[in-house]
N, C-alpha and C. Protein backbone atom coordinates (compact mmCIF):
# COMPACT_ATOMS: atom_id res chain seq x y z
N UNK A 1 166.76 20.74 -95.20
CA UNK A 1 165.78 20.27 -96.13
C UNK A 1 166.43 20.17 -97.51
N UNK A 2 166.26 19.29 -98.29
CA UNK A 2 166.62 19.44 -99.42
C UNK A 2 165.74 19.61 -100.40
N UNK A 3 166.78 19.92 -101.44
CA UNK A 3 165.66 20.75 -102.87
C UNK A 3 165.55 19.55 -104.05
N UNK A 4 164.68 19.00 -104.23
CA UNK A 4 164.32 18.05 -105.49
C UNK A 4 163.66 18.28 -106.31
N UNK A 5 164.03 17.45 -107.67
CA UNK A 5 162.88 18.05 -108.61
C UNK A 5 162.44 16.58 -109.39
N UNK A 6 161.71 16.59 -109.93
CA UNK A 6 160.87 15.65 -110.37
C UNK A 6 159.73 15.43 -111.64
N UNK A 7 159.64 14.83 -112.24
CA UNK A 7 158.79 14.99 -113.58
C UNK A 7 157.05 14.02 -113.43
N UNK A 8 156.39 14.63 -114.09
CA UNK A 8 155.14 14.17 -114.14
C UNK A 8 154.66 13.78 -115.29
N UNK A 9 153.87 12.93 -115.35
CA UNK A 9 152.42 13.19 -116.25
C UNK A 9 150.88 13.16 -115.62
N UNK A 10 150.36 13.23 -117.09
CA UNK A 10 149.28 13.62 -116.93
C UNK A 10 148.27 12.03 -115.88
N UNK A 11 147.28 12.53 -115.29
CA UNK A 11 146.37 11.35 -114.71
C UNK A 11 146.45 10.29 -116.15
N UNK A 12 146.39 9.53 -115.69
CA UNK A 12 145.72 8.58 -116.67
C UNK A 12 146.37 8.02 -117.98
N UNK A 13 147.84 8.40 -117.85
CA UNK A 13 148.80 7.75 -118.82
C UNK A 13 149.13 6.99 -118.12
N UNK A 14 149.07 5.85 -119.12
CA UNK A 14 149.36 4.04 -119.42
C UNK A 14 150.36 3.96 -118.18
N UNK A 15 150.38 2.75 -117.52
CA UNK A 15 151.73 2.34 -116.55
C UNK A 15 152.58 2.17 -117.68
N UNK A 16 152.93 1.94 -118.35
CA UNK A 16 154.02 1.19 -119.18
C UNK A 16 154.55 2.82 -120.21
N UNK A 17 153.74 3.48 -120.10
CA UNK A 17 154.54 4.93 -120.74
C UNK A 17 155.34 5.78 -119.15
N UNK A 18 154.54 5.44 -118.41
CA UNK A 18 155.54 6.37 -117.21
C UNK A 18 156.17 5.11 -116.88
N UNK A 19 156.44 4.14 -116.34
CA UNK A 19 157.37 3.33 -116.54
C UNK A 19 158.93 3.53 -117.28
N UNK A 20 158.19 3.54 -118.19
CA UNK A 20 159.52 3.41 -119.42
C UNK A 20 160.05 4.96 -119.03
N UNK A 21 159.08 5.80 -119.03
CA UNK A 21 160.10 7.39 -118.47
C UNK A 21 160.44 7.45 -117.54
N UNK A 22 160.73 6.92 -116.40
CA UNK A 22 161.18 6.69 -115.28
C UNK A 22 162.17 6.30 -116.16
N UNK A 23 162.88 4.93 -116.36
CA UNK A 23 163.40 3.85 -116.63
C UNK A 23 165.09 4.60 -117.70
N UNK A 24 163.97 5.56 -118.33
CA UNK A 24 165.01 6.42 -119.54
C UNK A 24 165.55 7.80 -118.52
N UNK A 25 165.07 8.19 -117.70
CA UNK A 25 165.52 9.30 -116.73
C UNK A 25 166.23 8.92 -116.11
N UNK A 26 166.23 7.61 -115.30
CA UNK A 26 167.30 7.25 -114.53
C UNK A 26 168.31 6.85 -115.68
N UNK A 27 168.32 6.48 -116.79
CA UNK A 27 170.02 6.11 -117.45
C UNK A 27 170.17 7.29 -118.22
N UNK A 28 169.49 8.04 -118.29
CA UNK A 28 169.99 9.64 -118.57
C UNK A 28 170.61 10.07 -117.51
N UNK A 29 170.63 10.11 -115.71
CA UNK A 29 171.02 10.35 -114.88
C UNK A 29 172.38 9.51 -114.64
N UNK A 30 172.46 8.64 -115.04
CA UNK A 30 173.91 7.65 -115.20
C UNK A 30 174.95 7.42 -116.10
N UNK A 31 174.75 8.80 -117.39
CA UNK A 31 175.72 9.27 -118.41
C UNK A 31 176.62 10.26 -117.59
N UNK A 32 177.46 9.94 -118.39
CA UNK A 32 178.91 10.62 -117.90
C UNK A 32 178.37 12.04 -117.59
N UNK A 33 178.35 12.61 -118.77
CA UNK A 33 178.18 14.35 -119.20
C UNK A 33 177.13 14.56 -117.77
N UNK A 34 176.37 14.25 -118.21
CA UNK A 34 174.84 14.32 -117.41
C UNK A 34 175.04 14.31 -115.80
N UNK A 35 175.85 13.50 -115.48
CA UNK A 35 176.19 13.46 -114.10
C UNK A 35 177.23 14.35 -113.39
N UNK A 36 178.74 14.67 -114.19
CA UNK A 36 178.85 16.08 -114.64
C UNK A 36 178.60 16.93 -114.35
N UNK A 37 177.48 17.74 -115.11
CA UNK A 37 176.79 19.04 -114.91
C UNK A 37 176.30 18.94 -113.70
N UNK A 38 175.20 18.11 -113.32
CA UNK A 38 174.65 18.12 -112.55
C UNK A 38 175.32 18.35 -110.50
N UNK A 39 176.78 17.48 -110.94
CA UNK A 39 177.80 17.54 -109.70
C UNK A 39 178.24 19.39 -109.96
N UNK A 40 178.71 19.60 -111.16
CA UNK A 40 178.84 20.73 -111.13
C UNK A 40 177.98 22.00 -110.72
N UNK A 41 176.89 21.73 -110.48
CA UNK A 41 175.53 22.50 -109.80
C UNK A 41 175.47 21.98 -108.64
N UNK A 42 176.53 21.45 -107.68
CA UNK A 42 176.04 21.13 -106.40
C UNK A 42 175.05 19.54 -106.05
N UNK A 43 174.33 19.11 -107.23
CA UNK A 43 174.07 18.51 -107.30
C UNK A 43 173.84 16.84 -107.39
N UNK A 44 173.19 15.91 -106.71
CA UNK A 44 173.40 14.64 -107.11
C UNK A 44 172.23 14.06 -107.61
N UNK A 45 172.57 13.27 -109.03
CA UNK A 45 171.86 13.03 -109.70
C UNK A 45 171.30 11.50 -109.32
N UNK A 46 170.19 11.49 -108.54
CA UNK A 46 169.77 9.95 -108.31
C UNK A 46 168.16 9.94 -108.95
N UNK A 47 167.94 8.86 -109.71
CA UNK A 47 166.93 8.11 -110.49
C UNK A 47 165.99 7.42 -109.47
N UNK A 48 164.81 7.68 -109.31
CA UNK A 48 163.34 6.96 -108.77
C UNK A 48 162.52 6.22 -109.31
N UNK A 49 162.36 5.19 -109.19
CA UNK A 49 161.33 4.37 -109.87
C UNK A 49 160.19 5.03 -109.56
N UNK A 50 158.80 4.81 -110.08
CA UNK A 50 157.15 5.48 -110.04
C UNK A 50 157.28 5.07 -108.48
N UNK A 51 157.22 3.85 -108.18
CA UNK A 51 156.87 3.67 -106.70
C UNK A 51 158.27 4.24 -105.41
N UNK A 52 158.87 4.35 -105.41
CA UNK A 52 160.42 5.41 -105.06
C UNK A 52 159.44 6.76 -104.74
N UNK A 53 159.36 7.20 -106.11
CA UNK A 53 158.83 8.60 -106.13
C UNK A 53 157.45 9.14 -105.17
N UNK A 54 156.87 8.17 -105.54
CA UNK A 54 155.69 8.26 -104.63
C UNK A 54 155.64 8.11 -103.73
N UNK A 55 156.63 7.68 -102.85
CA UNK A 55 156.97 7.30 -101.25
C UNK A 55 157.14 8.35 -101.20
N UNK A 56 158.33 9.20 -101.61
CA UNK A 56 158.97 10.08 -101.57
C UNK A 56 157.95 11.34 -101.24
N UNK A 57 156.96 11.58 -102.29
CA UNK A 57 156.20 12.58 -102.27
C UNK A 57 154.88 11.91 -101.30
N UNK A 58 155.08 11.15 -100.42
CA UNK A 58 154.05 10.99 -99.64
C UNK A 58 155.06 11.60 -98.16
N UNK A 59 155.97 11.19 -98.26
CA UNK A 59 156.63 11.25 -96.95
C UNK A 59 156.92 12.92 -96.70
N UNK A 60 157.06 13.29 -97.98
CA UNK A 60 157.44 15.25 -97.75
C UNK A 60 156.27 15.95 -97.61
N UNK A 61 155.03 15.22 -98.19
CA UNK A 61 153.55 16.04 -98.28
C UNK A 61 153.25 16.00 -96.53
N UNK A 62 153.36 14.86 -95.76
CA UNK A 62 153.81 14.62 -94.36
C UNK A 62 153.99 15.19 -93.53
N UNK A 63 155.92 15.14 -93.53
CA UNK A 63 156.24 15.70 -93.24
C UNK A 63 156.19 17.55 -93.11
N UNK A 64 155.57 17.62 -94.29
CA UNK A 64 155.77 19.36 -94.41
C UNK A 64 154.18 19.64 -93.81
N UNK A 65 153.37 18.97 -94.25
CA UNK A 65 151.63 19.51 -93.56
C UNK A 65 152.26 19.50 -91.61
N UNK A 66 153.01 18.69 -91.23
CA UNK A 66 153.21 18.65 -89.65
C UNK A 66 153.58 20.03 -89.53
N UNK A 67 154.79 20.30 -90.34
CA UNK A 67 155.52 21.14 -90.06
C UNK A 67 154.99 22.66 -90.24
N UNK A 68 153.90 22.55 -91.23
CA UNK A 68 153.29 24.13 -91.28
C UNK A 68 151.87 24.02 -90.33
N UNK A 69 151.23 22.84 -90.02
CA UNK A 69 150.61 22.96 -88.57
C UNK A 69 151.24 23.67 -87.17
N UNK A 70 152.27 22.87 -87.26
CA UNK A 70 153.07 23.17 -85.35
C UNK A 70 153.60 24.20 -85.80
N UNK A 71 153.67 25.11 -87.03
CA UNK A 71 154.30 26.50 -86.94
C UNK A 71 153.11 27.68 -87.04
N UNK A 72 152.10 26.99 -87.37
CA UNK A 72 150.64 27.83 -87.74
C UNK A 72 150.72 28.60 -88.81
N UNK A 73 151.37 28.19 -90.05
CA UNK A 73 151.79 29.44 -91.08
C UNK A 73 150.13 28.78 -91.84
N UNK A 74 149.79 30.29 -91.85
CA UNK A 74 148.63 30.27 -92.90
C UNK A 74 148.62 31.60 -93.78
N UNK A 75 148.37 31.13 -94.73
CA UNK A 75 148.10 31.91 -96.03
C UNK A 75 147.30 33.07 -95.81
N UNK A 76 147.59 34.52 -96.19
CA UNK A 76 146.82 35.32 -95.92
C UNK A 76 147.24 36.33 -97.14
């Protein structure tokens, strides 16, 4: 499984403000330094567009509800 991380806002900010932060995260992710550190943490630094991301977090919300069904883990 891998470990990702990801940024939000709030409901109801403008397409064109999360847009553009997408847009500035991914060429923050494509500076030298930045890419760098990030290799240096094991890490690879790849950029998601809004619709990317949301696949993304549809396919793990998914995948993982299957996976804590067929194992029966419940909260107690």
């Amino acid at each position: 499984m891998d470990i990702w991380f990801g940024m939000w806002a709030p409901n109801g900010t403008p397409a064109e403000v999360t847009s553009r932060m997408g847009k500035e995260i991914a060429k923050a992710l494509t500076l030298a330094n930045t890419k760098t550190r990030y290799e240096s943490l094991g890490a690879e630094p790849v950029g998601l567009d809004n619709t990317e991301f949301k696949a993304l977090l549809a396919n793990e919300t998914k995948m993982l509800s299957a996976l804590i069904k067929e194992a029966k883990i419940n909260i107690d």
